[in-house]
N, C-alpha and C. Protein backbone atom coordinates (compact mmCIF):
# COMPACT_ATOMS: atom_id res chain seq x y z
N UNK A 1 116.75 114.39 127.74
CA UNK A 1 116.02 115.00 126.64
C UNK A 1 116.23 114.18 125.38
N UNK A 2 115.28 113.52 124.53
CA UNK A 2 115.47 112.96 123.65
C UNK A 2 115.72 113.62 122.18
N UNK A 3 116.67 113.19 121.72
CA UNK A 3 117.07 114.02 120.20
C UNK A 3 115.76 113.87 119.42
N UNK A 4 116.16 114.28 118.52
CA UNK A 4 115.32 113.99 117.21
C UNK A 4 115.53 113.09 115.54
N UNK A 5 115.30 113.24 115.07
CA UNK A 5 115.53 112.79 113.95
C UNK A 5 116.75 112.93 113.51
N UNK A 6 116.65 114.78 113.40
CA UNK A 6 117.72 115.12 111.96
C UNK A 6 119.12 114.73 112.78
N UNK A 7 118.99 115.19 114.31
CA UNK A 7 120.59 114.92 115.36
C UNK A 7 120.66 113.32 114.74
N UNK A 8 119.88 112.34 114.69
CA UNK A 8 120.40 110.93 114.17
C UNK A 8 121.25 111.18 113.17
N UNK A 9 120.16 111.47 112.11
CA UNK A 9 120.74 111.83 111.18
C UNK A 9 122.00 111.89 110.14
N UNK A 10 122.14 112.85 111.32
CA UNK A 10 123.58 113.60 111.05
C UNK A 10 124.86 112.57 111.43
N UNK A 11 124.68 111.34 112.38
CA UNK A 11 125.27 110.58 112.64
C UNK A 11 125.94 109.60 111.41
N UNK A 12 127.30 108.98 111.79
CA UNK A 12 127.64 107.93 110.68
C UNK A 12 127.03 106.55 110.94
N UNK A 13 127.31 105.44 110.39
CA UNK A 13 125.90 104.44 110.31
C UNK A 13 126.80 103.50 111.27
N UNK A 14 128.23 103.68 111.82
CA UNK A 14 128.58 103.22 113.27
C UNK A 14 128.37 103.93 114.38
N UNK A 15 128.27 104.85 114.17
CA UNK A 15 127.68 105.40 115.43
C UNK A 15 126.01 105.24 115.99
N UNK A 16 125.41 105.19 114.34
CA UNK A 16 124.15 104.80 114.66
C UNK A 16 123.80 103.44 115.01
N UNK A 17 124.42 102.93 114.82
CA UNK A 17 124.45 101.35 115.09
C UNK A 17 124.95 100.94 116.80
N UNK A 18 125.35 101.73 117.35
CA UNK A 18 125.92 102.11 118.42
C UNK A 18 124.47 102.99 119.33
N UNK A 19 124.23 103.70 118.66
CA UNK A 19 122.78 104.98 119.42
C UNK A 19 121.40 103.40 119.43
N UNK A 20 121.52 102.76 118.61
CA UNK A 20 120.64 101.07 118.39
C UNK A 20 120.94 100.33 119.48
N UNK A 21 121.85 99.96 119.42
CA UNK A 21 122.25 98.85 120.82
C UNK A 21 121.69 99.45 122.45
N UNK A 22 122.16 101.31 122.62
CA UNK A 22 122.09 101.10 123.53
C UNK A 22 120.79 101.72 123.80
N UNK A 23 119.94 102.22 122.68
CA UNK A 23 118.65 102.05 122.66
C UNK A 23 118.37 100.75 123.26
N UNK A 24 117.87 99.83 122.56
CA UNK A 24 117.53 98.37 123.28
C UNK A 24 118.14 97.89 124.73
N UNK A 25 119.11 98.29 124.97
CA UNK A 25 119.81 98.13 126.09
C UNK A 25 119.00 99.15 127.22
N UNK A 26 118.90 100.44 127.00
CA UNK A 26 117.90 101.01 127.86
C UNK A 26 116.49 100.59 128.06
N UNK A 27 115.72 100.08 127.09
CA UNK A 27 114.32 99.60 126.78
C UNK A 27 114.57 98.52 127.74
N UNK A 28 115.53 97.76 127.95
CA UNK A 28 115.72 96.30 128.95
C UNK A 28 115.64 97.06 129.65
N UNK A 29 116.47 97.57 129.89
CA UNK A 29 116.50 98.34 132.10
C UNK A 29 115.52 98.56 131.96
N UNK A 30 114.44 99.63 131.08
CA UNK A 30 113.28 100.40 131.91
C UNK A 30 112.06 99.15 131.95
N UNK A 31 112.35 97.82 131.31
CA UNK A 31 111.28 96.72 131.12
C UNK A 31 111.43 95.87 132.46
N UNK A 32 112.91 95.96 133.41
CA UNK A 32 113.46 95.17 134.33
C UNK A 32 113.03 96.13 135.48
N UNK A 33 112.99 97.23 135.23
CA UNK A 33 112.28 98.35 136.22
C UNK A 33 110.85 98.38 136.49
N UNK A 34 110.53 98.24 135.39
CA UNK A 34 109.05 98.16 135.04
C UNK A 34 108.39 96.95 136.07
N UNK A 35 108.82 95.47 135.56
CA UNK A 35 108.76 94.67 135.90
C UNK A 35 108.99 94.36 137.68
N UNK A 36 109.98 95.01 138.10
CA UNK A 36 110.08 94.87 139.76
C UNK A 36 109.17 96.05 140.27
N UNK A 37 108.62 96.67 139.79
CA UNK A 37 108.02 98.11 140.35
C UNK A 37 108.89 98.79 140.95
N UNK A 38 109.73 99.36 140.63
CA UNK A 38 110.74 100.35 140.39
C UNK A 38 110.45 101.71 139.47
N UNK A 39 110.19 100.90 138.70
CA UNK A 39 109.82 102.19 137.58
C UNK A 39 109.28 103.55 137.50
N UNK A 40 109.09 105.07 137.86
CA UNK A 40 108.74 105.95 138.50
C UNK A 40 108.10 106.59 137.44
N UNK A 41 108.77 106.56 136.31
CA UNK A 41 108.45 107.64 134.69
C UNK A 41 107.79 106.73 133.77
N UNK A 42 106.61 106.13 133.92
CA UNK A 42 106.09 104.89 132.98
C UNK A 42 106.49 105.28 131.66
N UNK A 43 106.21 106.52 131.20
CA UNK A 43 106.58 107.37 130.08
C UNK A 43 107.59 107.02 129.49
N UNK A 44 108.67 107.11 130.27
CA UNK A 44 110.21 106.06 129.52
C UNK A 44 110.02 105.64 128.83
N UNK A 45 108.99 104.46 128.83
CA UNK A 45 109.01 103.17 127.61
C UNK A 45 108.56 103.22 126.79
N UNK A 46 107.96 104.59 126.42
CA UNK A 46 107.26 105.15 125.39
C UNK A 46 108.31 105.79 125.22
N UNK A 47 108.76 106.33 125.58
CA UNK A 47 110.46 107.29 124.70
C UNK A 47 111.08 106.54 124.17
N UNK A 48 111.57 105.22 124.90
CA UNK A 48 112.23 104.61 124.44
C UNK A 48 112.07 103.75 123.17
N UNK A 49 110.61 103.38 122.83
CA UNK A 49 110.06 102.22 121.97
C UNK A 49 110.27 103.21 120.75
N UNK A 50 110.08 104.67 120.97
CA UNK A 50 109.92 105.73 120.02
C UNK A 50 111.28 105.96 119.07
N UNK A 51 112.08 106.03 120.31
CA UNK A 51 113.76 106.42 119.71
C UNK A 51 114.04 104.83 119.36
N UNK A 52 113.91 104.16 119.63
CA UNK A 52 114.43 102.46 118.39
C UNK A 52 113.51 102.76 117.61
N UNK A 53 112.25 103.38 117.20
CA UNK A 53 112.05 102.84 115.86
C UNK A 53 112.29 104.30 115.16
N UNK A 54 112.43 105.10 115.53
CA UNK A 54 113.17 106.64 115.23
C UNK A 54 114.45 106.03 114.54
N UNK A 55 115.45 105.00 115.33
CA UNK A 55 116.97 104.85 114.76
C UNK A 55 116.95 103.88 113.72
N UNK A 56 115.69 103.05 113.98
CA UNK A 56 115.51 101.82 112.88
C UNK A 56 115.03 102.57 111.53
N UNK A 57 114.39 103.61 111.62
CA UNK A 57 113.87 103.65 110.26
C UNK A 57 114.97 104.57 109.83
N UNK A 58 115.35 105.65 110.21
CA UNK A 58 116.39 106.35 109.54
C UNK A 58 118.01 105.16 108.85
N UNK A 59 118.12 104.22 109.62
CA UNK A 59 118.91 103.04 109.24
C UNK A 59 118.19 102.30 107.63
N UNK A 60 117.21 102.04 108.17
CA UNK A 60 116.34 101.60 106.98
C UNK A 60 116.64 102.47 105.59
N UNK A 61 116.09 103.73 105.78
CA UNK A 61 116.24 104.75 105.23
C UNK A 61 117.79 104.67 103.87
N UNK A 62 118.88 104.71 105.19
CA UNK A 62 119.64 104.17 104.61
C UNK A 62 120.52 103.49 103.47
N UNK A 63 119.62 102.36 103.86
CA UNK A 63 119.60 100.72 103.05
C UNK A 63 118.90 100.99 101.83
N UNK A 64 117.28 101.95 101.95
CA UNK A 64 116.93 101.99 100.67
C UNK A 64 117.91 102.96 99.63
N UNK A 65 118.36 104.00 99.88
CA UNK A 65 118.87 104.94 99.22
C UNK A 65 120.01 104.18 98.95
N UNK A 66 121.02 103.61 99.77
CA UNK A 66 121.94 102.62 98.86
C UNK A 66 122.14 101.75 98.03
N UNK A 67 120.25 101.07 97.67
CA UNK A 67 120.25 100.11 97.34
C UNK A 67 119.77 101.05 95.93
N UNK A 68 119.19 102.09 96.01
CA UNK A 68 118.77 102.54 94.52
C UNK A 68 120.08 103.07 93.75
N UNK A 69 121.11 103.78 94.85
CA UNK A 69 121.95 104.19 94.13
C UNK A 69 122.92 103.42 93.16
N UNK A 70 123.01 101.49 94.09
CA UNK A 70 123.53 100.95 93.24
C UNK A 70 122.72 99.85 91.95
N UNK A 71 121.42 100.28 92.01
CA UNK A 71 120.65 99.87 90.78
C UNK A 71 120.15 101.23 89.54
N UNK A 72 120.83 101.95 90.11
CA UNK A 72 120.66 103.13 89.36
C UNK A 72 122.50 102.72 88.33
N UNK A 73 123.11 102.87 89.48
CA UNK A 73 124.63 102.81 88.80
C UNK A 73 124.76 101.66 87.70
N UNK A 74 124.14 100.30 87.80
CA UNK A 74 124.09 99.11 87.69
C UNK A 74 123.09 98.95 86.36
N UNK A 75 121.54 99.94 86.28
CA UNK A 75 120.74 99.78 85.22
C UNK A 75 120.96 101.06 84.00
């Protein structure tokens, strides 16, 4: 069952960095599955492409809010 957003979220930005890797790391298997015809749930790779850019943007997310807080602190 795939989480959602806010469960990212709620994560620290090593752990999310961690939920990233093995995102991409699953997207390989189901592309190496895919690829031998193995693959049973084509759907997967649509979950999967979904949850990396689900973890990328909340990361992103991130980066912007840190970056205002320290041009806020800074201007």
């Amino acid at each position: 069952m795939a989480k959602k957003a806010q469960d990212y979220r709620q994560l620290d930005d090593a752990r999310l960095d961690h939920e990233i890797n093995e995102a991409y790391r699953a997207l390989f298997t189901l592309r190496f599955q895919h690829a031998s015809r193995q693959l049973e749930n084509y759907r997967a790779l649509r979950e999967a492409r979904r949850t990396i850019a689900r973890l990328r943007t909340i990361k992103r997310e991130r980066q912007l809010a840190a970056l205002a807080k320290q041009e806020k602190a800074h201007g």
